[in-house]
N, C-alpha and C. Protein backbone atom coordinates (compact mmCIF):
# COMPACT_ATOMS: atom_id res chain seq x y z
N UNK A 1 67.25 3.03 89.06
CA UNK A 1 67.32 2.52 87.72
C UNK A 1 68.07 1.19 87.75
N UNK A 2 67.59 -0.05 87.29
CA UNK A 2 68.39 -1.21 87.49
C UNK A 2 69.44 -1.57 86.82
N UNK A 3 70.37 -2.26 86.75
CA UNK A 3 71.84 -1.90 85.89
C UNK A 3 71.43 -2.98 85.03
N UNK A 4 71.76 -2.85 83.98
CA UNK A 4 71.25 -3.85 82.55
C UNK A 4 72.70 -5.18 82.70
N UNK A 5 71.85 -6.44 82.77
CA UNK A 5 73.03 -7.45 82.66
C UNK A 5 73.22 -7.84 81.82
N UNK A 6 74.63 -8.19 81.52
CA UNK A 6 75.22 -8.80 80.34
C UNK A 6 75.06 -9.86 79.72
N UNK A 7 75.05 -10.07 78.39
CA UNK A 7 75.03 -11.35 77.74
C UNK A 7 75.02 -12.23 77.99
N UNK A 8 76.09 -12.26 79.02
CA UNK A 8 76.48 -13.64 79.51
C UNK A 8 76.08 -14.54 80.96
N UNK A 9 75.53 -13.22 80.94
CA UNK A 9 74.59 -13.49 82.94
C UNK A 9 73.31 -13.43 82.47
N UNK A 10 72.76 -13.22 81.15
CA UNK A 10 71.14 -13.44 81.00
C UNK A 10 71.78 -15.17 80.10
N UNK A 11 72.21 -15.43 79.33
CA UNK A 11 72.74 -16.56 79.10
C UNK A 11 72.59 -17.67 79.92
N UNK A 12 73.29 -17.51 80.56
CA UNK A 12 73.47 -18.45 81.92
C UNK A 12 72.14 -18.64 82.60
N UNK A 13 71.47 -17.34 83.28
CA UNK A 13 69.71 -17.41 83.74
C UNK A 13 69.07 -18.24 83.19
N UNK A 14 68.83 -17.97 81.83
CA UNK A 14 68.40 -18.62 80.81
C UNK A 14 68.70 -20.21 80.79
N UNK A 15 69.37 -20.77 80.69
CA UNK A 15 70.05 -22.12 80.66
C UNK A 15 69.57 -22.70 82.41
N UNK A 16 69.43 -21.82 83.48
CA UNK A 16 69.21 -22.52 84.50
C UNK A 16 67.92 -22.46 84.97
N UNK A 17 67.07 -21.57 84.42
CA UNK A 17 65.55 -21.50 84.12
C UNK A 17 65.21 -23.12 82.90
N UNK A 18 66.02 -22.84 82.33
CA UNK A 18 65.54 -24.25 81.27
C UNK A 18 65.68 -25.21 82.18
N UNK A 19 66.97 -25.40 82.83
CA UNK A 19 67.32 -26.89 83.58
C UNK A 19 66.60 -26.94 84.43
N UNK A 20 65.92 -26.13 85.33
CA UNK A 20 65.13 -26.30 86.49
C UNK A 20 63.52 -26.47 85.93
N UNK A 21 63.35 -25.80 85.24
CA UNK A 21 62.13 -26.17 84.26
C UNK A 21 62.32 -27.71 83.64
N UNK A 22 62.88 -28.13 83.10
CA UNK A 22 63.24 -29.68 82.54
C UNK A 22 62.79 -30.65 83.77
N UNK A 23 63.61 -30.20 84.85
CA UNK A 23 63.44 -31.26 86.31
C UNK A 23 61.69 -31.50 86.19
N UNK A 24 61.52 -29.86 86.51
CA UNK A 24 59.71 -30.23 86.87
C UNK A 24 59.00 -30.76 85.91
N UNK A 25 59.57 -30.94 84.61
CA UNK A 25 58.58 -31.33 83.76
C UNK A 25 58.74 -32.83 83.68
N UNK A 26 59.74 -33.05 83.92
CA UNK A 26 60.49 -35.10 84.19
C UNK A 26 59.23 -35.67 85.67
N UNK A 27 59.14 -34.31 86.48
CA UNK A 27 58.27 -35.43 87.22
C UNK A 27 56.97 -35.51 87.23
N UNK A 28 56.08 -34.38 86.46
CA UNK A 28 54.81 -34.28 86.08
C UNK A 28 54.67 -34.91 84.85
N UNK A 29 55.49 -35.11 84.35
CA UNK A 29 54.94 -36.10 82.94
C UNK A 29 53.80 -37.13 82.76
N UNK A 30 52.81 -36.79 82.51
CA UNK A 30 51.56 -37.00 81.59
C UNK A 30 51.45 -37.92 80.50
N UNK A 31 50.24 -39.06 80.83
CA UNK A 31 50.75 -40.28 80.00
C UNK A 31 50.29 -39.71 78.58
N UNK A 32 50.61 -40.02 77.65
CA UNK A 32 50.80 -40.05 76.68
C UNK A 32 49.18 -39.49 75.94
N UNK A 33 49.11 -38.51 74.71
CA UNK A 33 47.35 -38.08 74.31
C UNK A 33 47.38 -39.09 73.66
N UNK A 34 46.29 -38.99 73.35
CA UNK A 34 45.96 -40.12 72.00
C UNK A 34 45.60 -39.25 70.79
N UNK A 35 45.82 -39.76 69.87
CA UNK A 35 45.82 -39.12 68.87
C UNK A 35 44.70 -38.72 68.36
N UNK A 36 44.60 -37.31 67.75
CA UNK A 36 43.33 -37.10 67.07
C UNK A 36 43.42 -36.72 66.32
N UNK A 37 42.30 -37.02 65.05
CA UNK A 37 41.76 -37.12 63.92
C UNK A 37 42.94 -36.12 62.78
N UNK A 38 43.16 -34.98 63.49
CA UNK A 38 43.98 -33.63 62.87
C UNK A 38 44.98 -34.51 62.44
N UNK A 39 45.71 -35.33 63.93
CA UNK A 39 47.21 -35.42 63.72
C UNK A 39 47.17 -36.81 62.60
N UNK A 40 46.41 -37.56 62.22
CA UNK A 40 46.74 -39.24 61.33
C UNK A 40 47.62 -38.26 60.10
N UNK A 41 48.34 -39.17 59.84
CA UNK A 41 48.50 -38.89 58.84
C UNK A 41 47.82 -38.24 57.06
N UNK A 42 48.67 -37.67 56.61
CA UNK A 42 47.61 -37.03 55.26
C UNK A 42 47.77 -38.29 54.42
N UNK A 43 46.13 -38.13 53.74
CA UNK A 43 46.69 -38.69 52.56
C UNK A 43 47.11 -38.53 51.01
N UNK A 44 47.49 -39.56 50.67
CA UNK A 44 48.72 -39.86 49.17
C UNK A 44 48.08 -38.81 48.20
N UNK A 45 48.65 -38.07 47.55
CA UNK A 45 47.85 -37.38 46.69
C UNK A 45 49.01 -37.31 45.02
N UNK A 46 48.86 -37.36 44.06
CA UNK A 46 50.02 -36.84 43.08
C UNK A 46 49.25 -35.94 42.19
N UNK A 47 50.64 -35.77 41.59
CA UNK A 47 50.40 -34.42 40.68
C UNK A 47 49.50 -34.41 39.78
N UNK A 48 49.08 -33.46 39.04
CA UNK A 48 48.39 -33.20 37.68
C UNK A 48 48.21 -32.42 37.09
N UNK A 49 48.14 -32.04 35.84
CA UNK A 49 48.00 -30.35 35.19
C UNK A 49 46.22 -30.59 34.97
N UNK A 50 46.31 -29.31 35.21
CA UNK A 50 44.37 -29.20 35.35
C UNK A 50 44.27 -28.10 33.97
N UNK A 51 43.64 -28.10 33.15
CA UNK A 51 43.22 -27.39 32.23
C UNK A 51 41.95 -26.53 32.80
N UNK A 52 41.83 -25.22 33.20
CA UNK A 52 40.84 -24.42 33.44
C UNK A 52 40.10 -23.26 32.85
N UNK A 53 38.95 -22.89 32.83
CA UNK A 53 38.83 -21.96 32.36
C UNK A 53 38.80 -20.48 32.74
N UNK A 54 38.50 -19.35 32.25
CA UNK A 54 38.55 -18.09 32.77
C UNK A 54 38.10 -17.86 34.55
N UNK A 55 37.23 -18.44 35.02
CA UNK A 55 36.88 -19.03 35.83
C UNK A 55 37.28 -19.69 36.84
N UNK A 56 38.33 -20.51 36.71
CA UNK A 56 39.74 -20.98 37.18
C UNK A 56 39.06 -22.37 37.61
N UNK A 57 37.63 -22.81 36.77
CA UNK A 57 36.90 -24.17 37.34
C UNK A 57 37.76 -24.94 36.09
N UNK A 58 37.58 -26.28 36.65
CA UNK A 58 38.19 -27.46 35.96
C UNK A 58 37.73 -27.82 34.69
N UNK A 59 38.49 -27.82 33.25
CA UNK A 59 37.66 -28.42 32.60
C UNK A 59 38.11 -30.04 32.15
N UNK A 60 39.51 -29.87 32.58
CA UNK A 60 39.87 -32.01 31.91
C UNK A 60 41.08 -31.86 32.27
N UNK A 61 41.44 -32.70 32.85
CA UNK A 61 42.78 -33.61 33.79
C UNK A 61 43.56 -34.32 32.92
N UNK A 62 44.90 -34.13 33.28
CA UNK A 62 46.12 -34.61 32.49
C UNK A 62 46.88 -34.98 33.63
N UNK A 63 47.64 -36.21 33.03
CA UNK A 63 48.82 -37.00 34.44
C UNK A 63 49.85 -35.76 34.08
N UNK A 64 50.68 -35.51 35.54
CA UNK A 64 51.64 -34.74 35.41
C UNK A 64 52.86 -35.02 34.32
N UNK A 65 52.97 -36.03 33.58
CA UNK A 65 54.34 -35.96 32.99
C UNK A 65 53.42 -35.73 31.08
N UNK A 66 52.55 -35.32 31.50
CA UNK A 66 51.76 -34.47 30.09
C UNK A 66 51.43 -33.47 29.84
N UNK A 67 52.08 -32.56 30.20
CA UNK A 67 51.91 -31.20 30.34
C UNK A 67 52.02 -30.60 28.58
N UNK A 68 52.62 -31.12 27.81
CA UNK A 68 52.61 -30.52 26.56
C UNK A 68 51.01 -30.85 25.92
N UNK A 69 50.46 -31.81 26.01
CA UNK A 69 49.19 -32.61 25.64
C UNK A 69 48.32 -31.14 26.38
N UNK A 70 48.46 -31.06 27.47
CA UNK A 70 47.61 -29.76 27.98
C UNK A 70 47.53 -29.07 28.17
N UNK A 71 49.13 -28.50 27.91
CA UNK A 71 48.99 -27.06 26.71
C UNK A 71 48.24 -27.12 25.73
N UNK A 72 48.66 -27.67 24.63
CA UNK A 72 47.78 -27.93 23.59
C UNK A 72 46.46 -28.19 23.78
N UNK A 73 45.62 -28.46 24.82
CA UNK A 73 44.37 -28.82 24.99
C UNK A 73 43.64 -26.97 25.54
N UNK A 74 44.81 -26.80 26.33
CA UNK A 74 43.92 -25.07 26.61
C UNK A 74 44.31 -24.48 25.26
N UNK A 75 45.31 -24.10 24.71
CA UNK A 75 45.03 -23.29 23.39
C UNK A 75 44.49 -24.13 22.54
N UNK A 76 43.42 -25.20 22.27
CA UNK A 76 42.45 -25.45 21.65
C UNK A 76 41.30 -24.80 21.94
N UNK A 77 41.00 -25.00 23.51
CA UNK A 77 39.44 -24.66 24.07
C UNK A 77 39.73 -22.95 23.88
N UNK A 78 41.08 -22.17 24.29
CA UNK A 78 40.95 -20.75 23.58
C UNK A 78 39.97 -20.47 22.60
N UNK A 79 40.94 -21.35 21.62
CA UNK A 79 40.62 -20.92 20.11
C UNK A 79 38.99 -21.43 20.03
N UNK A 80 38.46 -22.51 20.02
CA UNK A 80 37.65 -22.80 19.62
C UNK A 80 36.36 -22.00 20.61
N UNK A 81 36.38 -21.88 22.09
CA UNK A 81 35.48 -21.28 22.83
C UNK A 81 35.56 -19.40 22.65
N UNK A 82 36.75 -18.65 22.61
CA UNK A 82 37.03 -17.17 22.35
C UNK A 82 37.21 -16.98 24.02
N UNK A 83 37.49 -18.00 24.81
CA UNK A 83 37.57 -17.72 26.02
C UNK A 83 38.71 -18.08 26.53
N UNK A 84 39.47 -17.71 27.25
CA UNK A 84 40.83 -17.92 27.88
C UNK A 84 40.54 -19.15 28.60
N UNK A 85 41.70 -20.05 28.25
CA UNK A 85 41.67 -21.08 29.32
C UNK A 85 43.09 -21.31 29.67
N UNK A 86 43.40 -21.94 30.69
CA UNK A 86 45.19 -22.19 31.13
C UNK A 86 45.39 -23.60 31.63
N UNK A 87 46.69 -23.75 32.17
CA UNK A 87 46.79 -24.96 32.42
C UNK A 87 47.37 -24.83 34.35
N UNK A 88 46.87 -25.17 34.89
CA UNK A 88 48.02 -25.30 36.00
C UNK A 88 47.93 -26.44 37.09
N UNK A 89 48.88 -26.56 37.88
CA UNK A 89 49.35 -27.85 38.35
C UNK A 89 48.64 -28.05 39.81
N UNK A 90 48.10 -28.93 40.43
CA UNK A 90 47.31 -29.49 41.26
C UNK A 90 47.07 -30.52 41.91
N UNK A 91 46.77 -31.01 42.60
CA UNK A 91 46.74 -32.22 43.57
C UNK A 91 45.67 -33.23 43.33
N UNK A 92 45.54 -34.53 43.35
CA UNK A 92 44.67 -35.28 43.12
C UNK A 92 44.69 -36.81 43.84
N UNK A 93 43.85 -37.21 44.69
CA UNK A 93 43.95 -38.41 45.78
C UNK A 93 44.30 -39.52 45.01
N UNK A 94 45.21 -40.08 45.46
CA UNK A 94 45.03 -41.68 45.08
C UNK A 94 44.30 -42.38 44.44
């Protein structure tokens, strides 16, 4: 049965498995990938409250700092359609 080592002796292993691992990787180092398509950067997108219906499809776009305007725009289309509509917040490109 093998005797279980301590904290401080798997610690240490550990740390000299890394350092000896570090060496080999300093001298195989691999020039550089080039970048692909995944990694560019995202793009710019800002906020917006989306007015939707039961459905959860879009029915009319509001800038984010109008959110009372589209409240008021879903409990219109409520009332006037008999169909639930809501408001919620969403992303939109540049």
């Amino acid at each position: 049965m093998p005797r279980r080592t301590s904290n401080r002796d798997r610690i240490a292993r550990m740390a000299a498995e890394k350092a000896a691992g570090r060496r080999q990787k300093d001298v195989k180092s691999p020039a550089a990938a080039p970048r692909t398509a995944a990694e560019k950067a995202a793009a710019r997108v800002r906020l917006v409250w989306v007015v939707c219906d039961n459905a959860g499809e879009a029915v009319k776009t509001f800038a984010f700092n109008e959110y009372e305007p589209a409240k008021e725009e879903a409990a219109r289309l409520t009332e006037k359609k008999g169909k639930q509509h809501f408001v919620k917040k969403d992303k939109a490109p540049l």
